[in-house]
N, C-alpha and C. Protein backbone atom coordinates (compact mmCIF):
# COMPACT_ATOMS: atom_id res chain seq x y z
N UNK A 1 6.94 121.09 98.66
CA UNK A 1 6.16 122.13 98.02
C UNK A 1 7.06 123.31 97.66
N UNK A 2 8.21 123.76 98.70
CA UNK A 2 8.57 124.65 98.10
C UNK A 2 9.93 124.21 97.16
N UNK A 3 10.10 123.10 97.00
CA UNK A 3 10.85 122.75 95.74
C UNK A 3 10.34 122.58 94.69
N UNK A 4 8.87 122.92 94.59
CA UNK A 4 8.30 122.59 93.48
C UNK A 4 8.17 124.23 93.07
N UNK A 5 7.62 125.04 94.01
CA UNK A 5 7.38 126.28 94.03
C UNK A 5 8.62 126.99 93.44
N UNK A 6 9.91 126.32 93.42
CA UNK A 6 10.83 127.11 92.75
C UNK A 6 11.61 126.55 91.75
N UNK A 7 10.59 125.69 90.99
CA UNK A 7 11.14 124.99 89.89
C UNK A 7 11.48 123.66 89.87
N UNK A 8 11.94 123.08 90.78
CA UNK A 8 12.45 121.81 90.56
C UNK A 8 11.44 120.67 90.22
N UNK A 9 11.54 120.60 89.44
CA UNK A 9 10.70 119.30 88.83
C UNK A 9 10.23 117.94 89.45
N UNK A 10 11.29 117.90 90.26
CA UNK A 10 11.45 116.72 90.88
C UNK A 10 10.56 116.75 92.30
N UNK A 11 10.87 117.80 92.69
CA UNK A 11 9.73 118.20 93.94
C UNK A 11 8.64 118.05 93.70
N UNK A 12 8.37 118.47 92.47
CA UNK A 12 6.61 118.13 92.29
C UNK A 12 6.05 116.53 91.79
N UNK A 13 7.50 116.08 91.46
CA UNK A 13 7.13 114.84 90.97
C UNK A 13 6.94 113.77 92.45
N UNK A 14 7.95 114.58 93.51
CA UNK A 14 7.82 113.48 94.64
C UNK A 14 6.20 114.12 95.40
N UNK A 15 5.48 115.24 95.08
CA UNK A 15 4.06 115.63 95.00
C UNK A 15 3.17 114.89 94.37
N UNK A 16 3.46 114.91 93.58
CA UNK A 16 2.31 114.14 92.72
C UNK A 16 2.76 112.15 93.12
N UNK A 17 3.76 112.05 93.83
CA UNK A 17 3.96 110.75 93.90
C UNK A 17 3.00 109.96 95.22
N UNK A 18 3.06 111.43 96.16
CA UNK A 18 2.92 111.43 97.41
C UNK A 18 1.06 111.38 97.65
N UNK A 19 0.40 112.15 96.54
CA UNK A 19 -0.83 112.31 96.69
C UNK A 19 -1.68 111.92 95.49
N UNK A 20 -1.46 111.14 94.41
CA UNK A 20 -1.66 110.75 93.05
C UNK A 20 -3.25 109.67 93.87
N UNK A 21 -2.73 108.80 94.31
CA UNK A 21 -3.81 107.74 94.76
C UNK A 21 -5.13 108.38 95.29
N UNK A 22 -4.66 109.17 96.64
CA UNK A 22 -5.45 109.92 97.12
C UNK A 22 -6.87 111.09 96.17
N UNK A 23 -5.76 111.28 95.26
CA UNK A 23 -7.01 112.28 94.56
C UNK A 23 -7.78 111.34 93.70
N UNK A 24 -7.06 110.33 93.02
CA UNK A 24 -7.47 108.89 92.05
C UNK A 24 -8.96 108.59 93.22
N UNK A 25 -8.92 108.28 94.66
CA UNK A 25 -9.60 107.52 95.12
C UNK A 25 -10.65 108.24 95.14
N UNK A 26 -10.69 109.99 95.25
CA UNK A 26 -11.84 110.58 95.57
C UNK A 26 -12.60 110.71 94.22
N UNK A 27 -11.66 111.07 92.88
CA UNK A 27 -12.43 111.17 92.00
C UNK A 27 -13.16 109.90 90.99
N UNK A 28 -12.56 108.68 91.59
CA UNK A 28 -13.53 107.37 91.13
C UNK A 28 -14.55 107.20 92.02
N UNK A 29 -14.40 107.74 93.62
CA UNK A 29 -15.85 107.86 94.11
C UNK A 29 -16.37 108.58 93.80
N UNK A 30 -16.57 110.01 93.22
CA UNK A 30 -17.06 110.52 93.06
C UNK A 30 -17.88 110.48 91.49
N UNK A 31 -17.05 109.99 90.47
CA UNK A 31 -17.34 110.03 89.57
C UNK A 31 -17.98 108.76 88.94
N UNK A 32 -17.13 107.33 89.55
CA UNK A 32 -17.43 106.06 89.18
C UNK A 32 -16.18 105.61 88.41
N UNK A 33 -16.99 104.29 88.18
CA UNK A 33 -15.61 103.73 87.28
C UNK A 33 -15.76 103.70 85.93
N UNK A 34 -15.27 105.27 85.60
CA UNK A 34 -14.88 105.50 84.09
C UNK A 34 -13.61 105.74 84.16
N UNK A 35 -13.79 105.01 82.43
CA UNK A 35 -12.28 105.26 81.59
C UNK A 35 -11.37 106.90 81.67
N UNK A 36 -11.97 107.73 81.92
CA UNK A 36 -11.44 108.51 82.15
C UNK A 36 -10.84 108.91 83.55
N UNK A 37 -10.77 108.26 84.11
CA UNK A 37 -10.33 108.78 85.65
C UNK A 37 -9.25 109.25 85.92
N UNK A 38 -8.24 108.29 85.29
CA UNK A 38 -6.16 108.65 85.26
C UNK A 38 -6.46 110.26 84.58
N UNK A 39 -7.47 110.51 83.67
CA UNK A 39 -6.60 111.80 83.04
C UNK A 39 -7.57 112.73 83.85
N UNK A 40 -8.22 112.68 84.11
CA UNK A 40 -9.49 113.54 85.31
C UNK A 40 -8.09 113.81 86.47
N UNK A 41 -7.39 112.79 87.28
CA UNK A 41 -6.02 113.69 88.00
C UNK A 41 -5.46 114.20 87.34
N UNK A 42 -4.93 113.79 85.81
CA UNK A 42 -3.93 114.24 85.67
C UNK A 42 -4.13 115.59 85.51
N UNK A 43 -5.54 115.70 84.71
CA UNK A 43 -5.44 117.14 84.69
C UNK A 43 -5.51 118.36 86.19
N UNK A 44 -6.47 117.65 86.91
CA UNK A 44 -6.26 118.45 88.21
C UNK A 44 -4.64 118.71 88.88
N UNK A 45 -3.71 117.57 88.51
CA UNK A 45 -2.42 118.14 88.89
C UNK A 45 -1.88 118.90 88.10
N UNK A 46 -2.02 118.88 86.76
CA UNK A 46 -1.45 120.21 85.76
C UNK A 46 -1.95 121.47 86.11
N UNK A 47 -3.19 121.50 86.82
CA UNK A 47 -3.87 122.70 87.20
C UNK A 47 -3.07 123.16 88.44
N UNK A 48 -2.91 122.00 89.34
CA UNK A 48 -1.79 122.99 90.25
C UNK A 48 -0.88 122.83 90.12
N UNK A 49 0.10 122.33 88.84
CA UNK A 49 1.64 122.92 88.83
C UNK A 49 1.49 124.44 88.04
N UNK A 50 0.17 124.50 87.37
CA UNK A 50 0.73 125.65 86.56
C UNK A 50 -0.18 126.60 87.88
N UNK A 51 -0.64 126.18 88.82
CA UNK A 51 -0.79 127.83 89.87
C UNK A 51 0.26 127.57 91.16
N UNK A 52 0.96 126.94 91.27
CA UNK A 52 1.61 126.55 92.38
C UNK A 52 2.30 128.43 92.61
N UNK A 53 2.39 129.28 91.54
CA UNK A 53 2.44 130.30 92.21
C UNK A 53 1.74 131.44 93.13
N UNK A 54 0.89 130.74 92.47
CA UNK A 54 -0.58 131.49 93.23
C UNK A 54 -0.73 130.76 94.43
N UNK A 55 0.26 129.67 94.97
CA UNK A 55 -0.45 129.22 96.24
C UNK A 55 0.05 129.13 97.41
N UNK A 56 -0.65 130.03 98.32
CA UNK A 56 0.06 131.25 99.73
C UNK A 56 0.94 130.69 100.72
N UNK A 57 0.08 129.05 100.55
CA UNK A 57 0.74 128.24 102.11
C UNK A 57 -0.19 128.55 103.21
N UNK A 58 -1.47 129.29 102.92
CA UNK A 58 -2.59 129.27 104.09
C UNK A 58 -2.62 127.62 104.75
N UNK A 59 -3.18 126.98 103.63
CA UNK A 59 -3.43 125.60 104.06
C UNK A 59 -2.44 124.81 103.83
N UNK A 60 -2.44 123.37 104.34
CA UNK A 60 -1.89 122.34 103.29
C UNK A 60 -1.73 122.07 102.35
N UNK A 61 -0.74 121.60 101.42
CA UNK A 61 -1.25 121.19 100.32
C UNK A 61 -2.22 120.44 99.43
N UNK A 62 -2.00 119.15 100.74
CA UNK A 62 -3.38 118.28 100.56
C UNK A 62 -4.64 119.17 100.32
N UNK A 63 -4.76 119.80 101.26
CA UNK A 63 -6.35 120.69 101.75
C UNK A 63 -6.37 121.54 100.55
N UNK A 64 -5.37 122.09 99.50
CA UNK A 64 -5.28 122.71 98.22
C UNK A 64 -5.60 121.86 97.10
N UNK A 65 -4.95 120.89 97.18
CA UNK A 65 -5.02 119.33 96.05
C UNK A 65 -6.74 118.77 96.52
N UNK A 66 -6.89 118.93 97.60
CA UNK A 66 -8.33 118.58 97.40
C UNK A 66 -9.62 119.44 97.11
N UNK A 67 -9.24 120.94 97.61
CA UNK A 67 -10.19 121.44 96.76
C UNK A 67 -10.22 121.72 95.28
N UNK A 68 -8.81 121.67 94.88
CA UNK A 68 -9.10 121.70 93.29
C UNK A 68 -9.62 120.32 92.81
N UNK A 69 -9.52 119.12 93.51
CA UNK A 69 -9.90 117.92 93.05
C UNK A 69 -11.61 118.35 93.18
N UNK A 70 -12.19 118.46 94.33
CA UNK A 70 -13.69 118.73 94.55
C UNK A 70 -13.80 119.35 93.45
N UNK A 71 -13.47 120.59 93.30
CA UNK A 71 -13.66 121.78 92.23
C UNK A 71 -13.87 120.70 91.10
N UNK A 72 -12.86 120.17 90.32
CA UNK A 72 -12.90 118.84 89.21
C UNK A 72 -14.12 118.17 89.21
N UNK A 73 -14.09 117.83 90.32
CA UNK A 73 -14.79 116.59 90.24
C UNK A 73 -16.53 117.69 89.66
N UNK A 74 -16.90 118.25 90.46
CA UNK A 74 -17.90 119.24 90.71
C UNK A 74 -18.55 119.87 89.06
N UNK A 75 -16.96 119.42 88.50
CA UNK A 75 -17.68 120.38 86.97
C UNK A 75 -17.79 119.11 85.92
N UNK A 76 -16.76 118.22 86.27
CA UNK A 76 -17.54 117.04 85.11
C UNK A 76 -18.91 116.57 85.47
N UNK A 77 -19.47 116.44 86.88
CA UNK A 77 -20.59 116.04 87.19
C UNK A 77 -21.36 117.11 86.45
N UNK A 78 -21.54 118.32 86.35
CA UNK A 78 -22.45 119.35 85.84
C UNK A 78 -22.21 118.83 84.40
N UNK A 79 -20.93 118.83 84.00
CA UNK A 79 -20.52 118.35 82.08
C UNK A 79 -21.11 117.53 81.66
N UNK A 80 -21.64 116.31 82.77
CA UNK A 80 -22.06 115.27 81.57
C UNK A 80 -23.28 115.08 82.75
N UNK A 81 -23.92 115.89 83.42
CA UNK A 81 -24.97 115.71 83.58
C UNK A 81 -25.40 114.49 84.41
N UNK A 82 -23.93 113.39 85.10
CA UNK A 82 -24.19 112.32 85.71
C UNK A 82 -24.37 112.90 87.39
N UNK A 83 -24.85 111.59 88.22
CA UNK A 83 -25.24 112.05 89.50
C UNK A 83 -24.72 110.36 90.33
N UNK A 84 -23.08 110.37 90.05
CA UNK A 84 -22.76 108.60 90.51
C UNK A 84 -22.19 109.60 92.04
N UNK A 85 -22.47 108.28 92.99
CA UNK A 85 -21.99 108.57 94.21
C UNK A 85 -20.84 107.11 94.62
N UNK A 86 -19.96 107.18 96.03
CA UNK A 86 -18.86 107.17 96.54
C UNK A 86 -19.37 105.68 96.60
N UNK A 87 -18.40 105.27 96.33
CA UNK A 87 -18.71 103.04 96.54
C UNK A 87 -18.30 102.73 98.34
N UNK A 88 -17.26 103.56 98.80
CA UNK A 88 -16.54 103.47 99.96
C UNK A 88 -16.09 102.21 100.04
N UNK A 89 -15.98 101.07 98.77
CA UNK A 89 -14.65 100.61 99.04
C UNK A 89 -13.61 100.73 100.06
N UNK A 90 -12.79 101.59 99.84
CA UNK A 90 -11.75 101.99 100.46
C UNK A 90 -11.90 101.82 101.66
N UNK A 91 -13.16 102.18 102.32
CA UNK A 91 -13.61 102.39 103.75
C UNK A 91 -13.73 101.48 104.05
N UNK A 92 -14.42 100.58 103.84
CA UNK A 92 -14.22 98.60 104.13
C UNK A 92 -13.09 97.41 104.15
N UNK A 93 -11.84 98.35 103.09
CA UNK A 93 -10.66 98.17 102.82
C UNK A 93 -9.65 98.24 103.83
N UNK A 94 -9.79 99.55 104.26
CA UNK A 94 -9.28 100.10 105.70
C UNK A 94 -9.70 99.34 107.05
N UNK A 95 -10.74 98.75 106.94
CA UNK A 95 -11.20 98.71 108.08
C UNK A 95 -12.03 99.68 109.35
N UNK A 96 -12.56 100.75 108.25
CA UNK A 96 -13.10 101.91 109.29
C UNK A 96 -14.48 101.30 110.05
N UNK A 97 -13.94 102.81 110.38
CA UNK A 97 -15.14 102.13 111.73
C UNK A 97 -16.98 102.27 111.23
N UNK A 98 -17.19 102.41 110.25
CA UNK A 98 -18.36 102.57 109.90
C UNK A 98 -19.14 100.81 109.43
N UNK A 99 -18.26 99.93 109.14
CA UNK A 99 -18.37 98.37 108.67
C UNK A 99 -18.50 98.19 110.38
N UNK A 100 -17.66 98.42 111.34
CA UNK A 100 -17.86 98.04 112.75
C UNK A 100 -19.28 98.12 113.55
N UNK A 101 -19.18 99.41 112.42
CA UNK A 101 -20.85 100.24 113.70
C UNK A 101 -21.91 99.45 113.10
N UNK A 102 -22.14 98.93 112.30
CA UNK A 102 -23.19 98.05 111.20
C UNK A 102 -23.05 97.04 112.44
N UNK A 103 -21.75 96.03 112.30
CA UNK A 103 -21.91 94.95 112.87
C UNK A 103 -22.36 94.46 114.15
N UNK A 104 -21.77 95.91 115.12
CA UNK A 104 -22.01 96.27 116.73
C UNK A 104 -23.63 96.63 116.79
N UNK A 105 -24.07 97.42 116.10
CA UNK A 105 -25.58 97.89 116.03
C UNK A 105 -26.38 96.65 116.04
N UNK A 106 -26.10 95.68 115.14
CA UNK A 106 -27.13 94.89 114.70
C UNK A 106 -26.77 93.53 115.38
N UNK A 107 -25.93 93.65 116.23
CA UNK A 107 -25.72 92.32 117.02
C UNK A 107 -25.63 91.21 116.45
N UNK A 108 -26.03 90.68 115.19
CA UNK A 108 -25.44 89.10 115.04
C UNK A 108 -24.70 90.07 113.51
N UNK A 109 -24.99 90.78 113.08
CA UNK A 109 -23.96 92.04 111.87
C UNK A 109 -23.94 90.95 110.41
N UNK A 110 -24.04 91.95 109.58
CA UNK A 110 -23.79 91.39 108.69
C UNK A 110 -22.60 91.15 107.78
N UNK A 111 -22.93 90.14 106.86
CA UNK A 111 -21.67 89.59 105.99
C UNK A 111 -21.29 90.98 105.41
N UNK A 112 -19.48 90.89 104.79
CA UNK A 112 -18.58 92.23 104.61
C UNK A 112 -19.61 92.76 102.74
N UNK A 113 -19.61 91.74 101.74
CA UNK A 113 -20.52 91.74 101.20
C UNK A 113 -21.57 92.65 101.16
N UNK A 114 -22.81 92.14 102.01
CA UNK A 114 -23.30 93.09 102.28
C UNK A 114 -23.90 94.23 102.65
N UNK A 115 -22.98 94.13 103.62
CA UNK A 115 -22.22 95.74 104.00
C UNK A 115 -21.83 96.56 103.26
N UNK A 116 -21.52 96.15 102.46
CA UNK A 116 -20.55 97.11 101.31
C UNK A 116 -21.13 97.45 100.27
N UNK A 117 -22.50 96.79 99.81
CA UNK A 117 -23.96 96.99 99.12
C UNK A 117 -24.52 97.73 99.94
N UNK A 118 -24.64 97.48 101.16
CA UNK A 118 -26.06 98.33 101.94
C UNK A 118 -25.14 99.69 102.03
N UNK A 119 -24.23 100.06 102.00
CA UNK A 119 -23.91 101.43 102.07
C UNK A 119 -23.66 102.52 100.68
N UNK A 120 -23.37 101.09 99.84
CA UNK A 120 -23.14 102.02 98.57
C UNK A 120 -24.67 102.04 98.11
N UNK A 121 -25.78 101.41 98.32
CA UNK A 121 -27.20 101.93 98.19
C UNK A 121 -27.14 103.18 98.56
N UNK A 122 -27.22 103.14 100.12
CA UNK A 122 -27.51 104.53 101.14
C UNK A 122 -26.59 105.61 100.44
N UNK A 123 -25.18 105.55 100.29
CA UNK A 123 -24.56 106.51 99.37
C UNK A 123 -25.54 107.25 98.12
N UNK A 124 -25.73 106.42 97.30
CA UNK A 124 -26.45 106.34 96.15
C UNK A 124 -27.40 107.92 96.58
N UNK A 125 -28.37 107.49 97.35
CA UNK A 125 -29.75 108.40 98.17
C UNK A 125 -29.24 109.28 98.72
N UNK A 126 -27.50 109.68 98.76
CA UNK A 126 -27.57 110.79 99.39
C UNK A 126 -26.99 111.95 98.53
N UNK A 127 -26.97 113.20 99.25
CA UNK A 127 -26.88 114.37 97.75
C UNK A 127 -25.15 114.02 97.22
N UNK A 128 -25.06 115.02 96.56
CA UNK A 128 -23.66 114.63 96.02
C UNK A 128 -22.39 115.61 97.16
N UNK A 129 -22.77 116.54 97.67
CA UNK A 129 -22.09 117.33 98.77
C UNK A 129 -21.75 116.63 99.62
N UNK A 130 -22.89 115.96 100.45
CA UNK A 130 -23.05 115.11 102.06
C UNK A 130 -21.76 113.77 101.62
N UNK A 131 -22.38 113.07 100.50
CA UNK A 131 -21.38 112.40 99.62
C UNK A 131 -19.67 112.92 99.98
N UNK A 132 -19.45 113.69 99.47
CA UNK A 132 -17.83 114.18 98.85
C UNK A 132 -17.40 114.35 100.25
N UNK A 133 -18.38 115.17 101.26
CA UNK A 133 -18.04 115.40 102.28
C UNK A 133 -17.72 114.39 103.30
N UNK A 134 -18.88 113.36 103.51
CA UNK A 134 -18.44 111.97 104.25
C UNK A 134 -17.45 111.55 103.64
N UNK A 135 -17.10 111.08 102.41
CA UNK A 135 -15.79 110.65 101.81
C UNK A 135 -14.47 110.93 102.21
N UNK A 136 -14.89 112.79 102.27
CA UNK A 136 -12.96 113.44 102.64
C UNK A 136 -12.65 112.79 104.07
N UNK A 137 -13.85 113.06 105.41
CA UNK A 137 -14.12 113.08 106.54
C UNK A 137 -13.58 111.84 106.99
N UNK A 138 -14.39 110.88 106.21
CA UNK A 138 -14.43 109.51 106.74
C UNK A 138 -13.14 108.49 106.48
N UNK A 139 -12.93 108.65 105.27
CA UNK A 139 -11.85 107.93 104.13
C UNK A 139 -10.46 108.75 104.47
N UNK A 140 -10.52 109.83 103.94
CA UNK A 140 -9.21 110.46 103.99
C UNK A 140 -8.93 111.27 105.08
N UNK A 141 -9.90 111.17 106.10
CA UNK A 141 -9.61 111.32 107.00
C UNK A 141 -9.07 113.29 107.42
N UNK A 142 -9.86 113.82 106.89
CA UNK A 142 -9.38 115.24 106.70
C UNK A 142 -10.09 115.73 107.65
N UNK A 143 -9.31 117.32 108.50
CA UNK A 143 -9.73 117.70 109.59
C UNK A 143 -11.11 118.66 109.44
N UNK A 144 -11.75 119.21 110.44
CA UNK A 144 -12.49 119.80 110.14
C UNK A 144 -12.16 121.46 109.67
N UNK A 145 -10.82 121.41 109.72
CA UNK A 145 -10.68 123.06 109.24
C UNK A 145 -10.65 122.68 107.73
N UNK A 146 -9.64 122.15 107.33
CA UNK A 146 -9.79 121.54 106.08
C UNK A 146 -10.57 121.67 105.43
N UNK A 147 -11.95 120.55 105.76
CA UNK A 147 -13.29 120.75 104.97
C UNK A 147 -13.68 121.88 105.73
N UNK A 148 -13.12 122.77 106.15
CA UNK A 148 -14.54 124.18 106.05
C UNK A 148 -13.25 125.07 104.92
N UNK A 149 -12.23 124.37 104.43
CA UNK A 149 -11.35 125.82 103.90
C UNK A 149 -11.60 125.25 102.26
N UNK A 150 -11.67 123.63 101.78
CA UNK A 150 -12.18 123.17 100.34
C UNK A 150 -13.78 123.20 100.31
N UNK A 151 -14.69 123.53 101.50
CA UNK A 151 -16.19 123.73 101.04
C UNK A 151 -16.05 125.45 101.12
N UNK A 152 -15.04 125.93 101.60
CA UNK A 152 -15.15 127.57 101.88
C UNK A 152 -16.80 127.66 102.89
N UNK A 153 -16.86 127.20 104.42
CA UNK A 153 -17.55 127.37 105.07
C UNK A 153 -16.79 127.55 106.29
N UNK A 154 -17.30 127.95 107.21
CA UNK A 154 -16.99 127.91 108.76
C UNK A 154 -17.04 126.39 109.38
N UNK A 155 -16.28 126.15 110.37
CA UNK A 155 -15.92 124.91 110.77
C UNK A 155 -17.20 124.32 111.53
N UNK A 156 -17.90 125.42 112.47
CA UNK A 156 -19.47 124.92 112.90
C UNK A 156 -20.32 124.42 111.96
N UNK A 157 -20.38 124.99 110.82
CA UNK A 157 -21.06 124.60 109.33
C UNK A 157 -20.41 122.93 109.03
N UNK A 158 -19.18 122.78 108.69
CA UNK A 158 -19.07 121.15 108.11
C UNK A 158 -19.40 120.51 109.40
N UNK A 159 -19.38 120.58 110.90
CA UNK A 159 -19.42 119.90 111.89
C UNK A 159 -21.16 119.99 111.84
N UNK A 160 -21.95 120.50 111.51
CA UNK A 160 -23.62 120.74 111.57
C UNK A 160 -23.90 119.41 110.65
N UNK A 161 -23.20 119.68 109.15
CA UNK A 161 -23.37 119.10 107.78
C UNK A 161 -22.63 117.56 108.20
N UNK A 162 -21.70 117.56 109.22
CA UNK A 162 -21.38 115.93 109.19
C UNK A 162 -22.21 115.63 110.09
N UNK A 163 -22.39 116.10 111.07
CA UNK A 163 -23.74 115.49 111.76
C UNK A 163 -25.03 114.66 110.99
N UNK A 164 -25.21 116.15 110.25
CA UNK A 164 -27.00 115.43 109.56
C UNK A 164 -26.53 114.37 108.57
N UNK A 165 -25.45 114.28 108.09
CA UNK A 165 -25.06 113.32 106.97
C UNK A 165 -25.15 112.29 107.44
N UNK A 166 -24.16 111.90 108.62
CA UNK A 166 -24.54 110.64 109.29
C UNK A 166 -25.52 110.39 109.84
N UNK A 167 -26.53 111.24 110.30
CA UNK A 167 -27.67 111.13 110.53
C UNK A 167 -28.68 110.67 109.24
N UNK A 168 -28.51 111.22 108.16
CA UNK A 168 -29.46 110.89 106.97
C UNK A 168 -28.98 108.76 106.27
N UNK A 169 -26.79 109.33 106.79
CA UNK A 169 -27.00 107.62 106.38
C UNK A 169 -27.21 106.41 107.40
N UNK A 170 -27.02 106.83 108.46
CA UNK A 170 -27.79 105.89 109.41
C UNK A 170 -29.08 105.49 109.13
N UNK A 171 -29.90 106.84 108.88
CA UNK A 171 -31.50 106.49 108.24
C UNK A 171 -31.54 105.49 107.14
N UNK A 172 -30.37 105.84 106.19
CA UNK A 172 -30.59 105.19 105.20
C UNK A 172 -30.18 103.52 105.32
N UNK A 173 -29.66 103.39 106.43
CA UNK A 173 -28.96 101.60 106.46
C UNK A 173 -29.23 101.46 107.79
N UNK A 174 -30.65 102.04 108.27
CA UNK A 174 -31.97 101.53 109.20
C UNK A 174 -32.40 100.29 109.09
N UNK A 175 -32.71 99.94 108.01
CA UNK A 175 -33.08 98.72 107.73
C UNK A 175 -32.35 97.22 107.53
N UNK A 176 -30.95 97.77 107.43
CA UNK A 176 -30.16 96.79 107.20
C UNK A 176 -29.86 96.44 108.65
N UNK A 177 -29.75 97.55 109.47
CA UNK A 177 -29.10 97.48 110.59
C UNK A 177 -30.47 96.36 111.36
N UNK A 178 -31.16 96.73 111.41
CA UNK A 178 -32.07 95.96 112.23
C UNK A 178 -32.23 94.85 111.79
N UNK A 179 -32.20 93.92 110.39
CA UNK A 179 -32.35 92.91 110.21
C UNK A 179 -31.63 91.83 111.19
């Protein structure tokens, strides 16, 4: 960062090398799979090479790269008026522990399939915040200071808001779970 911060090109290129996927993954969950997605980062990274002076070193960079990504993501959803939520792919990909808790809950568990339907339903039903927020939390694994410094809330606040989230998607893959 601070080779980028003082010009070198190359610093920002091993930046953008380092976190390119990462912002790619949040803004196709967030947005879906449109043709536009490659230039939806690209432009969020032109946005922070041209403020990289404006930026203090409070946080991470990541925790900077992702709230301008949220920020992004936040205004094409208002632009075109769509309301697509997170596939969590990735999360089934990984192996997180949320495909586990399905299978452990429901004792004989279901196929990976669908699992991976019954959550991107429940996704679907939930707001687009609780959404972005389980995503950073769950997927990318970001701390809770983090998401209280890209939602600009207090850390009791995202720890309240991940609570009820998983609480609302548990509700929502109630039914799957018990089958």
């Amino acid at each position: 960062m601070d080779e980028a911060r003082a010009g070198n090109s190359l610093g920002f290129d091993e930046l953008v090398e380092r976190y390119r996927e990462k912002a790619l993954r949040l803004v196709a969950s967030t947005l879906g799979g449109r043709e536009d997605l490659e230039d939806i980062v690209q432009e969020v990274f032109v946005k922070v090479y041209r403020s990289l002076d404006r930026f203090r070193g409070d946080a991470s960079f990541s925790t900077y790269l992702y709230t301008v990504t949220v920020n992004r993501c936040r205004d094409e959803l208002r632009k075109s008026k769509i309301r697509k939520f997170f596939s969590f792919d990735d999360w089934f990909d990984k192996g997180g522990s949320s495909s586990n808790e399905l299978t452990a809950a429901n004792g004989h568990g279901l196929e990976q399939e669908e699992r991976v339907e019954a959550v991107r339903a429940a996704m679907r039903r939930l707001p687009e915040q609780t959404s972005m927020l389980l995503h950073l939390r769950e997927i990318e694994e970001l701390s809770y200071k983090d998401l209280a410094t890209i939602f600009n809330v207090e850390i009791g606040t995202i720890k309240s808001r991940l609570a009820r989230a998983r609480d609302r998607l548990r509700e929502e893959l109630l039914p799957f779970m018990e089958e």
